[in-house]
Protein backbone atom coordinates (compact mmCIF):
# COMPACT_ATOMS: atom_id res chain seq x y z
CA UNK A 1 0.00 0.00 0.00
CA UNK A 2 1.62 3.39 -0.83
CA UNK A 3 2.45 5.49 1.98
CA UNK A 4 1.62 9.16 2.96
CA UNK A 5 2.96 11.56 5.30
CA UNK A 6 1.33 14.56 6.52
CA UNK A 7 1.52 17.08 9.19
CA UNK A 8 -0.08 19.74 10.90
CA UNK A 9 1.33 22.78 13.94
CA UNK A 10 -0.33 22.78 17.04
CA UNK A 11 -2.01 25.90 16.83
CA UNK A 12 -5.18 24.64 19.03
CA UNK A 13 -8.24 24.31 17.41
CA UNK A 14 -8.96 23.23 13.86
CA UNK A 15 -10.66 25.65 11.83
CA UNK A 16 -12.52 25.32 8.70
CA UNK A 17 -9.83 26.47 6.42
CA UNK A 18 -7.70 23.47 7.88
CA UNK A 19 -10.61 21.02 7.49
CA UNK A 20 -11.68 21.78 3.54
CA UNK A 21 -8.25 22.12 2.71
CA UNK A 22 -6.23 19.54 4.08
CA UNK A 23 -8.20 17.81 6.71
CA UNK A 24 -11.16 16.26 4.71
CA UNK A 25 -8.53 14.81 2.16
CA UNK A 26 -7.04 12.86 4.73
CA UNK A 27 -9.87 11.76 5.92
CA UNK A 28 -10.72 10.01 2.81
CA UNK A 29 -7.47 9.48 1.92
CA UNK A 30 -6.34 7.20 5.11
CA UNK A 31 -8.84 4.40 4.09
CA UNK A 32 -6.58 3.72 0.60
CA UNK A 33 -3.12 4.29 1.42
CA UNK A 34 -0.84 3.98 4.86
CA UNK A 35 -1.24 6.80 6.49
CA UNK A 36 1.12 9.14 9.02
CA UNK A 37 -0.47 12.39 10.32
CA UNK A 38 1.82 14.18 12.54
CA UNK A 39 1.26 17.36 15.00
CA UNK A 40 4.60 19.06 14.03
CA UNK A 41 5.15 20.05 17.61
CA UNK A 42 8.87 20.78 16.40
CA UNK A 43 8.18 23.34 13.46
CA UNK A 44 5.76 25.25 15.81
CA UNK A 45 8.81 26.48 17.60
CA UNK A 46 10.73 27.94 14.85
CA UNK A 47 9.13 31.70 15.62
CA UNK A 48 8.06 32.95 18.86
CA UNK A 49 5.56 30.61 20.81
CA UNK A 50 3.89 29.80 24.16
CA UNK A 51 5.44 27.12 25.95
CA UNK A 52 2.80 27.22 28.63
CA UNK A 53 0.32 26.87 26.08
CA UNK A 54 1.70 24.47 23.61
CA UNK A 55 1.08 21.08 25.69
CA UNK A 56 -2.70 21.70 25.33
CA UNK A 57 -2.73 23.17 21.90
CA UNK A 58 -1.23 19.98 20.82
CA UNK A 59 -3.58 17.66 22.69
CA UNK A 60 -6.43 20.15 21.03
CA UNK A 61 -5.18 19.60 17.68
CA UNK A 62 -5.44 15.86 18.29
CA UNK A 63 -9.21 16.03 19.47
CA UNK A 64 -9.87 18.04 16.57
CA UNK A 65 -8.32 15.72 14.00
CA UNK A 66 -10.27 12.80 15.57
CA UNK A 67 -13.30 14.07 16.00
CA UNK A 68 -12.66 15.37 11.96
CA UNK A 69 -12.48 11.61 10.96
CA UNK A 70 -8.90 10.65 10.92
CA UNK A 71 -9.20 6.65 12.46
CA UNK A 72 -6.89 5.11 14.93
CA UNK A 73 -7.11 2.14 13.51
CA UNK A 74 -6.38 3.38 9.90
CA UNK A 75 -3.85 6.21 10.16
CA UNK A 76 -1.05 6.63 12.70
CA UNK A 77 -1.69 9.96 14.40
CA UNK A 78 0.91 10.62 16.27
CA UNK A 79 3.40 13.75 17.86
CA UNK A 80 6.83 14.62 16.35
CA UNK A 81 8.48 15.57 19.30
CA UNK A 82 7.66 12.19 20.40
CA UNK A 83 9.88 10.55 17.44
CA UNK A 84 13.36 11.38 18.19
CA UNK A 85 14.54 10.59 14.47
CA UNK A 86 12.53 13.50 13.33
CA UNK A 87 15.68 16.04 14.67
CA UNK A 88 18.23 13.45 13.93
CA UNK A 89 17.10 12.74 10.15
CA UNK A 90 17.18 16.56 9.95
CA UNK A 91 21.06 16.82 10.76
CA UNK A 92 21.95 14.25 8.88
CA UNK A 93 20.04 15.95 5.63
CA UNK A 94 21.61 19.24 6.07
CA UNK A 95 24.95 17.92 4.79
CA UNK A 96 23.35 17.89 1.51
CA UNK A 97 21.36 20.74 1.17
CA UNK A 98 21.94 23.70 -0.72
CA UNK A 99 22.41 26.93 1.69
CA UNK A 100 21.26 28.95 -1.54
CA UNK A 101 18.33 26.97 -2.06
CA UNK A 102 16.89 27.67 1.78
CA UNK A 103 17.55 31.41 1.32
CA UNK A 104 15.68 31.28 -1.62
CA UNK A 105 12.33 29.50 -0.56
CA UNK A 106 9.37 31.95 -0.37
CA UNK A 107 8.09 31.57 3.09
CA UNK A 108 11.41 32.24 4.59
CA UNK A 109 11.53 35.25 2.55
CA UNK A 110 8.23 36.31 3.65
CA UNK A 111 8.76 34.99 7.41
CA UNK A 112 12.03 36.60 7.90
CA UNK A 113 11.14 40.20 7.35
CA UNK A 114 8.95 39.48 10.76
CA UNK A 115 11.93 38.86 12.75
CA UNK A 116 14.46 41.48 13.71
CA UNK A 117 17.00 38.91 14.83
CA UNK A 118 16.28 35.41 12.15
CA UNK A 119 16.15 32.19 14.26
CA UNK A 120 18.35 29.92 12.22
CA UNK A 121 14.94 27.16 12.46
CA UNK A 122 13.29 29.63 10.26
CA UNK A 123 16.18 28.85 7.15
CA UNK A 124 16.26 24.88 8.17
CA UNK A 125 12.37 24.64 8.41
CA UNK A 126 12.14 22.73 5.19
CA UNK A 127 15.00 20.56 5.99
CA UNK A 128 12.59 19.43 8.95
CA UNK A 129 9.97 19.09 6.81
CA UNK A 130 12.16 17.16 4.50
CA UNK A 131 13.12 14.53 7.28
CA UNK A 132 9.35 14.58 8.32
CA UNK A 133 8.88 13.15 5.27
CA UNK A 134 11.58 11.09 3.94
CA UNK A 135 12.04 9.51 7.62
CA UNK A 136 8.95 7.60 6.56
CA UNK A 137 9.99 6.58 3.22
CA UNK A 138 6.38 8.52 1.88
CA UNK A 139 5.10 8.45 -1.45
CA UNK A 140 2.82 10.84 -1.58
CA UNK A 141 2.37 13.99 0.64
CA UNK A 142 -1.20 15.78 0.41
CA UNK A 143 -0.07 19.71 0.52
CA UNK A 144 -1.33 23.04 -0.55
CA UNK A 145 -0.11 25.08 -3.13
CA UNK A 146 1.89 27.33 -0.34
CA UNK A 147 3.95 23.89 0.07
CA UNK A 148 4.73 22.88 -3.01
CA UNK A 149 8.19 24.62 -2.89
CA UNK A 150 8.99 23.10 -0.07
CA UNK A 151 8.11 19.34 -1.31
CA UNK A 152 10.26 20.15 -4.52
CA UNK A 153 13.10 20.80 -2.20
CA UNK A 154 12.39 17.58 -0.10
CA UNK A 155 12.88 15.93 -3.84
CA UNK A 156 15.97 17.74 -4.90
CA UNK A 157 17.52 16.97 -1.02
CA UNK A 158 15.87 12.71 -1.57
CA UNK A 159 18.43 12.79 -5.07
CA UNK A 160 21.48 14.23 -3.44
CA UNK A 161 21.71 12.10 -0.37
CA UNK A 162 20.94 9.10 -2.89
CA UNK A 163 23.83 9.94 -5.25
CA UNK A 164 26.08 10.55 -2.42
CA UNK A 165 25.02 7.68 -0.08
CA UNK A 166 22.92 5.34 -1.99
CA UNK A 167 24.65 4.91 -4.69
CA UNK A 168 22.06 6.09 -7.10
CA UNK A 169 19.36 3.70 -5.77
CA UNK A 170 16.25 5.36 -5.05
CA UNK A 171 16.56 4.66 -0.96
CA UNK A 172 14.22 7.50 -0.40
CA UNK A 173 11.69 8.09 -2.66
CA UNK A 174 10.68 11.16 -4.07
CA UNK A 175 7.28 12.24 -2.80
CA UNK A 176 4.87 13.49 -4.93
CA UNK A 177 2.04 16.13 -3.78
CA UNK A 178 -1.63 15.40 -3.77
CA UNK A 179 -3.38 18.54 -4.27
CA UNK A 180 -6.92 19.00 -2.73
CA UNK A 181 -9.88 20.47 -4.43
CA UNK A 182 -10.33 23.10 -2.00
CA UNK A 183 -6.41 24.06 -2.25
CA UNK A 184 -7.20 27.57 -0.78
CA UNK A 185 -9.34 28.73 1.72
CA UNK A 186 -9.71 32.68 1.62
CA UNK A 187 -10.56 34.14 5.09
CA UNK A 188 -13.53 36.03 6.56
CA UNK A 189 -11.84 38.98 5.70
CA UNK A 190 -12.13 38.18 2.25
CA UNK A 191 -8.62 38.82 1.13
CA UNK A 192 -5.96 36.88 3.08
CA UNK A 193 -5.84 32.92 3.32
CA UNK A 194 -7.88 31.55 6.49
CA UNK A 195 -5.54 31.52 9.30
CA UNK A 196 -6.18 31.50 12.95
CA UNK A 197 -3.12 34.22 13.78
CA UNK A 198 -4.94 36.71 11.33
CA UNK A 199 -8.26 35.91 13.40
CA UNK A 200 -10.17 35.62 9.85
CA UNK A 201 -11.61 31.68 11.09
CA UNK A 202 -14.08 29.79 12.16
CA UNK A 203 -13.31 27.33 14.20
CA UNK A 204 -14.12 24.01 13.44
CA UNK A 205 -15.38 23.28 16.94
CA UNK A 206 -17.25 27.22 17.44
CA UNK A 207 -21.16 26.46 17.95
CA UNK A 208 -23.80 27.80 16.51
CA UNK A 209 -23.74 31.41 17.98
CA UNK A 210 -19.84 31.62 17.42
CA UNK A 211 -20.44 30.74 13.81
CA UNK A 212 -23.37 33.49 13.04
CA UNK A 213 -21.38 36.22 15.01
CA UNK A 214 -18.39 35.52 12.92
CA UNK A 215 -20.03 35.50 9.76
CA UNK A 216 -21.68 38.42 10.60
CA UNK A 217 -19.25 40.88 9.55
CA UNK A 218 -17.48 38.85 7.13
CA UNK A 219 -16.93 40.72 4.09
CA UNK A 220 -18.78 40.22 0.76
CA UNK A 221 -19.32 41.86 -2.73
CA UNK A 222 -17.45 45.56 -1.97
CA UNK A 223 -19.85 46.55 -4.75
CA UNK A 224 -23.07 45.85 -2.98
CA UNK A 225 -23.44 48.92 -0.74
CA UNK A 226 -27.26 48.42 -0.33
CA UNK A 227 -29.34 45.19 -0.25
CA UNK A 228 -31.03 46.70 -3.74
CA UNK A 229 -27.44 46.61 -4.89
CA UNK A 230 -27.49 43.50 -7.63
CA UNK A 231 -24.01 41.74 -6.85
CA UNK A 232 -21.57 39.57 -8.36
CA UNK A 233 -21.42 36.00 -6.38
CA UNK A 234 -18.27 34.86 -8.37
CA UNK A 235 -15.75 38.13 -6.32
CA UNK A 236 -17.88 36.82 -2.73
CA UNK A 237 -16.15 34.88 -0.51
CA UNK A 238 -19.29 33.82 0.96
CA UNK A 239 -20.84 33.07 -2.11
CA UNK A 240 -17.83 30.19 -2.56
CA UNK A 241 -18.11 29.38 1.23
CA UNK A 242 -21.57 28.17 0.25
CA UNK A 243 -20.36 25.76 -2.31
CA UNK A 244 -18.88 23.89 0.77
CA UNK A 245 -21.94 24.11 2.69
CA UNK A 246 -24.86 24.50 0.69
CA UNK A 247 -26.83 21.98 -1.44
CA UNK A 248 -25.99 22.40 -4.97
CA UNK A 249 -29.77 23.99 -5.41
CA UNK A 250 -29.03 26.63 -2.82
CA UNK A 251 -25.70 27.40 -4.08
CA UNK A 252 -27.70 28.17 -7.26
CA UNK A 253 -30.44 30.07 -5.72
CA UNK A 254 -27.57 32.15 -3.40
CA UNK A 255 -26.06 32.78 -6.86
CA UNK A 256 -29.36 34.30 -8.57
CA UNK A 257 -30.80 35.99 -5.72
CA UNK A 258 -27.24 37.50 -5.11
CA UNK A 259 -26.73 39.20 -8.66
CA UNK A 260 -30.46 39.74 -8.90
CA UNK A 261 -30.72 41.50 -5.88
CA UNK A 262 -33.73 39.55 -4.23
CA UNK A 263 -32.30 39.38 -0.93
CA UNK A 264 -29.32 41.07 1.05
CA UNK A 265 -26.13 39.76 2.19
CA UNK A 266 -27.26 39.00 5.60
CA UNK A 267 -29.83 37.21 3.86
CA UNK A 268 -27.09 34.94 2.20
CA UNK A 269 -25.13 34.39 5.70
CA UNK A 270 -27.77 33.66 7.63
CA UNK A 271 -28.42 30.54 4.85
CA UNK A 272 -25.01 29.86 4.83
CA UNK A 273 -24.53 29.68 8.67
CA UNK A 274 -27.44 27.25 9.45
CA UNK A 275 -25.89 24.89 6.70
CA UNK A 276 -22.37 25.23 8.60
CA UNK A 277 -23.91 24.91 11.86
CA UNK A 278 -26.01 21.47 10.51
CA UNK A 279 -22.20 20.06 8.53
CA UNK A 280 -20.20 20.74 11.33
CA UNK A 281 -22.43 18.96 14.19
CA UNK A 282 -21.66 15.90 14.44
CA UNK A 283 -17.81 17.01 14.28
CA UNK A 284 -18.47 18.97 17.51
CA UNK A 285 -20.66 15.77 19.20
CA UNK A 286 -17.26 13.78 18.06
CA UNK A 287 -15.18 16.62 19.55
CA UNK A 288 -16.90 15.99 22.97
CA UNK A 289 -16.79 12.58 23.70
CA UNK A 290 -13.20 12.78 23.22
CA UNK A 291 -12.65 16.07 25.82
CA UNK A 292 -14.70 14.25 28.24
CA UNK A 293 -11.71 11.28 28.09
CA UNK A 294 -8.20 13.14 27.93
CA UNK A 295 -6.46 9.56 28.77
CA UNK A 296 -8.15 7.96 25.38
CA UNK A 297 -6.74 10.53 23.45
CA UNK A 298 -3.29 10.70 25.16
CA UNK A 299 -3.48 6.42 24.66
CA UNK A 300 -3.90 7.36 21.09
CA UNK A 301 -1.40 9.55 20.38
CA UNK A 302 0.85 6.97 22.29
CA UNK A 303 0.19 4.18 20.51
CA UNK A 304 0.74 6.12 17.33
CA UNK A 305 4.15 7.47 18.19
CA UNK A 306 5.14 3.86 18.78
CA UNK A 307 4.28 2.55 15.37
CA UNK A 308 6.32 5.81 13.75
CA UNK A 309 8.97 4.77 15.62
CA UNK A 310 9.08 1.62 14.16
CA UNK A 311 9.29 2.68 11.10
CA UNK A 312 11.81 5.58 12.09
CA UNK A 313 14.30 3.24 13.66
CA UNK A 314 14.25 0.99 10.58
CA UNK A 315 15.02 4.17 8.51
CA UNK A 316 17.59 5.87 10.40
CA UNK A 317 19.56 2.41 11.00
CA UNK A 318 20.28 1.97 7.70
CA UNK A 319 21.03 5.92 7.26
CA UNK A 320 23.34 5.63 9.58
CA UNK A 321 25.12 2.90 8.09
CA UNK A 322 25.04 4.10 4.51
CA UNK A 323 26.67 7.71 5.51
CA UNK A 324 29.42 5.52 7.62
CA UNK A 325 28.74 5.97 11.20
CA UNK A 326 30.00 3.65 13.74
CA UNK A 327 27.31 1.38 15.00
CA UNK A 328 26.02 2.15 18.24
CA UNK A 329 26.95 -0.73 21.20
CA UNK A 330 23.86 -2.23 22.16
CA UNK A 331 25.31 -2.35 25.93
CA UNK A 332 28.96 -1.53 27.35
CA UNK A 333 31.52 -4.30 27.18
CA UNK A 334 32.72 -6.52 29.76
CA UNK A 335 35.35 -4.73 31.87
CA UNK A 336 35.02 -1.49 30.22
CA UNK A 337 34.90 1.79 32.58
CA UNK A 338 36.71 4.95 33.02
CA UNK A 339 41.09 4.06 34.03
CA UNK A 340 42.22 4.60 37.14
């Protein structure tokens, strides 16, 4: 069966720009191939963070992802933090990759500029990434368009450590992207990409009052000033939030009473919001059950760090031999101890 890897920060809750994007596909996607999904604990900590927080932000992520759909007993959900390879496949992979190439990748471009003093994880995120990825051997890795840089770097590092330790042979694969249908999810704010740090979300857990107040505001049609207005649907994000949402019949009424003018945009919201609140139910019944029993969820994530490691341990043994390290002792000789 071929295998995927894919991972996710800890930023807390889920929201729907996570879930139609990413989440959803590996949802679907875990019942045909071997699946890893991994809370990148480790890349969360390459700007500034909480450490207070960070323990329960992971441990939300988790009940968010199950209660989205990913199985136990299909996937391997696990933390990266709890994998030690992750960090040591990482070293390892920076003797082959291109400083120039690092300084060149967009979102460290973008990123930097943020920071007046650049954290050297910021450059070597991708190389993390990389090992994420390679440590598992994966075939396939289900991205967004903002990552495909990234994966064609985890390529170009896969055929350099081959040539140089391999031999040639294709020891690490390398990955392809799966691309979702819903590759980007704009915001409430109608211009940026959803994101939870630009507060332009809805969280995949908020309940029904959370959801109207946030859609509330959200912006629509700029040329629509007054509800007799007529409005173009296709330039509304809430208009395409509705094809997620909606019934393919209401999509099409939204669409005709939108540039006709029959009804106003809190008309179209207030549609739209009763259809999230209805989709995103039985998520939030899921979501409960597994608040109510922190120790399943922990057992979970335990269970799925394990069987990484398994396949981690296989990977980085035979790294380690191919790029001519001295085998670790499996205990301390007979006799041997400091002199004296």
């Amino acid at each position: 069966m071929p295998r995927i890897f894919s991972g996710i920060q800890p930023s807390g809750e889920l929201h729907i720009g996570n879930w139609l994007g990413a989440v959803q596909n590996w949802v679907n996607l875990q019942r045909s191939y071997q699946s890893l999904i991994c809370i990148v604990d480790l890349h969360a900590i390459t700007g500034k963070y909480d450490k207070d927080t960070l323990p329960q932000r992971t441990r939300d992520m988790a009940v968010g992802l199950l209660a989205a759909g990913i199985d136990p007993d299909q996937a391997t959900l696990f933390v990266q933090s709890h994998v030690p390879e992750h960090s040591e496949l990482q070293w390892l992979l920076n003797s082959v990759t291109p400083l120039g190439e690092l300084e060149r990748m967009t979102q460290f471009k973008d990123k930097s500029q943020k920071f007046e003093s650049v954290p050297a994880g910021l450059l070597n995120y991708p190389v993390l990434m990389a090992a994420d990825i390679l440590l598992y051997r994966a075939d396939l890795v289900p991205v967004g368009e903002d990552q495909i840089q990234h994966l064609e770097l985890t390529r170009e590092i896969a055929r350099k450590w081959n040539s140089e330790f391999a031999g040639g042979e294709k020891f690490f694969p390398e990955p392809h992207p799966i691309l979702t249908e819903a590759k980007r999810i704009t915001g409430l704010d109608g211009q940026a990409k959803m994101s939870k740090s630009l507060g332009n979300t809805i969280a995949l857990l908020d309940g029904p009052e959370e959801i109207w107040q946030k859609l509330r505001p959200a912006k629509t049609d700029p040329a629509r000033v007054t509800r007799k207005d007529p409005g173009n649907p296709e330039v509304c994000n809430i208009y395409h939030l509705h094809k997620y949402f909606s019934p393919p019949a209401t999509v099409g009424a939204v669409a005709e009473n939108c540039s006709g003018a029959k009804w106003g945009c809190l008309d179209c919201k207030r549609v739209l919001a009763d259809n999230m609140i209805a989709t995103l139910a039985p998520i939030r019944d899921r979501a409960r059950q597994f608040q109510e029993a922190p120790g399943r969820v922990d057992q979970i994530l335990a269970e799925g760090a394990l069987g990484a490691s398994g396949l981690a341990s296989e990977t980085m043994r035979e790294v380690r031999g191919r790029m001519g390290f001295l085998p670790a002792p499996s205990r301390l000789p007979t006799g041997s101890g400091h002199p004296g």
